[in-house]
C-alpha atoms as a PDB file:
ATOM      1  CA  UNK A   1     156.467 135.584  64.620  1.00  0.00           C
ATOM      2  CA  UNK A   2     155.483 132.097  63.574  1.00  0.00           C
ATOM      3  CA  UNK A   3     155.314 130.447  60.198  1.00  0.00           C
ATOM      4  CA  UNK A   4     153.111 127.783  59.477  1.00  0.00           C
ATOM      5  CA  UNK A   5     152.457 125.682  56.039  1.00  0.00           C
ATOM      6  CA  UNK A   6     150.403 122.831  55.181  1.00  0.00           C
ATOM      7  CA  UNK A   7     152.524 120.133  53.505  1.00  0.00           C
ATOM      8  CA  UNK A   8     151.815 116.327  51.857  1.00  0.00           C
ATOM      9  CA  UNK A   9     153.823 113.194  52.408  1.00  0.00           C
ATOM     10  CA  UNK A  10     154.160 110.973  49.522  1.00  0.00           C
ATOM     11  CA  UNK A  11     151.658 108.171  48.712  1.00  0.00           C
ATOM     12  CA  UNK A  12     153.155 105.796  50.755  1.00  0.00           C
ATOM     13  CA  UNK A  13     152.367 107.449  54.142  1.00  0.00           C
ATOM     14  CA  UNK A  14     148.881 106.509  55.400  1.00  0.00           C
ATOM     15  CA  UNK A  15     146.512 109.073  54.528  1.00  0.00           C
ATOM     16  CA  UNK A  16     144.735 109.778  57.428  1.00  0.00           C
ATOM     17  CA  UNK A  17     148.031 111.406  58.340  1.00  0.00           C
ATOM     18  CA  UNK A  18     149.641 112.449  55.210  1.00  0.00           C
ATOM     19  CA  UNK A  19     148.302 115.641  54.864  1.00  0.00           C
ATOM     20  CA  UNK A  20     150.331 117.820  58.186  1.00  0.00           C
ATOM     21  CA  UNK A  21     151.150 121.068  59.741  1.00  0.00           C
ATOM     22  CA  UNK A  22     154.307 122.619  59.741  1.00  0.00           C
ATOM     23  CA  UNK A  23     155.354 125.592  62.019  1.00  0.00           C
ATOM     24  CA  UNK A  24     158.230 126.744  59.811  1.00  0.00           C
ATOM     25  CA  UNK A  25     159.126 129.480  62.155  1.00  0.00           C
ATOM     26  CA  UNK A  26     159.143 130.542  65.838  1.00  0.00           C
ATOM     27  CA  UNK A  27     160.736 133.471  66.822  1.00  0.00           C
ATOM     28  CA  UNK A  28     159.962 135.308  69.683  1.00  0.00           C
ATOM     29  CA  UNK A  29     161.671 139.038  70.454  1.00  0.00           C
ATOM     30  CA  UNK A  30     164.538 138.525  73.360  1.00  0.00           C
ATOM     31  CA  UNK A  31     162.561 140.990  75.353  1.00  0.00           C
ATOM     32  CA  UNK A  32     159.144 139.042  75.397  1.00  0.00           C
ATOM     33  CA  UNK A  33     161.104 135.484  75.905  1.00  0.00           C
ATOM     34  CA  UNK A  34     159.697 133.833  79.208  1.00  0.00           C
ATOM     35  CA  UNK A  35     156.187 135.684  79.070  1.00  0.00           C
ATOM     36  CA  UNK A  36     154.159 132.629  77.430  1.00  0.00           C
ATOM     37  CA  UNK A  37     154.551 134.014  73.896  1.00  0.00           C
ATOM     38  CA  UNK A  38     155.895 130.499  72.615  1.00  0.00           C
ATOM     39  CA  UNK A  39     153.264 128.638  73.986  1.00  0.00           C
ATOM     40  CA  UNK A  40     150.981 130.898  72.818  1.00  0.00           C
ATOM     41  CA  UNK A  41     152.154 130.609  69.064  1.00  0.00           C
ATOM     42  CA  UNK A  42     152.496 126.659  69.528  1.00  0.00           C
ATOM     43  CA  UNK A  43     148.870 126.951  70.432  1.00  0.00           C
ATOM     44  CA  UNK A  44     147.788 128.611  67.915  1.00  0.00           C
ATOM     45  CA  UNK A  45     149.650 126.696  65.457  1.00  0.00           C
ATOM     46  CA  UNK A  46     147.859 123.301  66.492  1.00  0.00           C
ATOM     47  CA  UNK A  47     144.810 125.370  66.594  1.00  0.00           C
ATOM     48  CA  UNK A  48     145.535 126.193  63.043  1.00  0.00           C
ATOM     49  CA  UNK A  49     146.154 122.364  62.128  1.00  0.00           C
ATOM     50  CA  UNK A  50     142.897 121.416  63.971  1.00  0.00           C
ATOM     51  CA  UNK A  51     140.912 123.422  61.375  1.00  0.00           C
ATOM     52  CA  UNK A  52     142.589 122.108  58.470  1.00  0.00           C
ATOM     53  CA  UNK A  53     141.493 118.521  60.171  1.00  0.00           C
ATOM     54  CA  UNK A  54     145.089 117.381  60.355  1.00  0.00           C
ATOM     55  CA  UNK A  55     146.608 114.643  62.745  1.00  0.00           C
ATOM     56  CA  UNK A  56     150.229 115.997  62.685  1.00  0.00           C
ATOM     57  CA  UNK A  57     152.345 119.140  63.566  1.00  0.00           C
ATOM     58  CA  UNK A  58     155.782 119.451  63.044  1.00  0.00           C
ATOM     59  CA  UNK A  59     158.864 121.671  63.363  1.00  0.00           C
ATOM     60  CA  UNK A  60     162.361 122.214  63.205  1.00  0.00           C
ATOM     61  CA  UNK A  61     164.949 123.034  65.572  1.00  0.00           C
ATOM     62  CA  UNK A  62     168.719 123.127  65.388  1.00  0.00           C
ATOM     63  CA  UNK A  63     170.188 120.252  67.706  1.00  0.00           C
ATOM     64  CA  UNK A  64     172.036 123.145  69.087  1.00  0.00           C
ATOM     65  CA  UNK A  65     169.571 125.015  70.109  1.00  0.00           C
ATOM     66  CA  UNK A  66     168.958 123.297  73.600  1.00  0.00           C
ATOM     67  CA  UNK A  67     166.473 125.820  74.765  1.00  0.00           C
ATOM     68  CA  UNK A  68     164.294 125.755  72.234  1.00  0.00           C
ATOM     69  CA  UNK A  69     164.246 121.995  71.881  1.00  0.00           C
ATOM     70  CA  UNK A  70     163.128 121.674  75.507  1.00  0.00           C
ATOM     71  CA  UNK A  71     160.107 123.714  75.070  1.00  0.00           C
ATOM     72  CA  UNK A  72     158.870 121.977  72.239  1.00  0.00           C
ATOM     73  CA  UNK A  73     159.551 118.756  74.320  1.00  0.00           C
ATOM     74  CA  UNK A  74     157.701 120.166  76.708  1.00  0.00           C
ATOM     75  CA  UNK A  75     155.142 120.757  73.980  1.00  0.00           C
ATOM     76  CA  UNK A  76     154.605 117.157  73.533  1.00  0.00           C
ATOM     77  CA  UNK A  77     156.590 117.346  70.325  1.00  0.00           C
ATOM     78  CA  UNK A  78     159.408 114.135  69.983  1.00  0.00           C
ATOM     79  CA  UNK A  79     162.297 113.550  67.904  1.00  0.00           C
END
């Protein structure tokens, strides 16, 4: 399952990158974890923000959730 929204920054932000993605959620059934379904989803996701013609993705992820914040480090997401 993955969420994903387009949201605006306010005026301030430079426009060519105001306008970004937002995978809201990412869940992935325990029994398909380590099969490629995350990657998958983060694929489509900047797939999904490629046709809207945006510059930015972002997520979420609880600091405590360590495994999940390596994989989207792995992504090429960053703090």
């Amino acid at each position: 399952l993955m969420g994903f929204v387009v949201e605006e920054d306010q005026p301030f932000i430079r426009e060519d990158v105001r306008r970004y993605g937002v995978v809201t959620d990412l869940v992935v059934d325990e029994d398909a974890r380590g099969r490629g379904v995350g990657r998958r989803l983060l694929d489509e996701a900047e797939r999904l923000a490629r046709a809207e013609g945006l510059g930015r993705l972002a997520i979420g992820v609880l600091d405590a959730n360590a495994a999940a914040t390596r994989i989207y480090r792995a992504f090429g997401f960053a703090d």
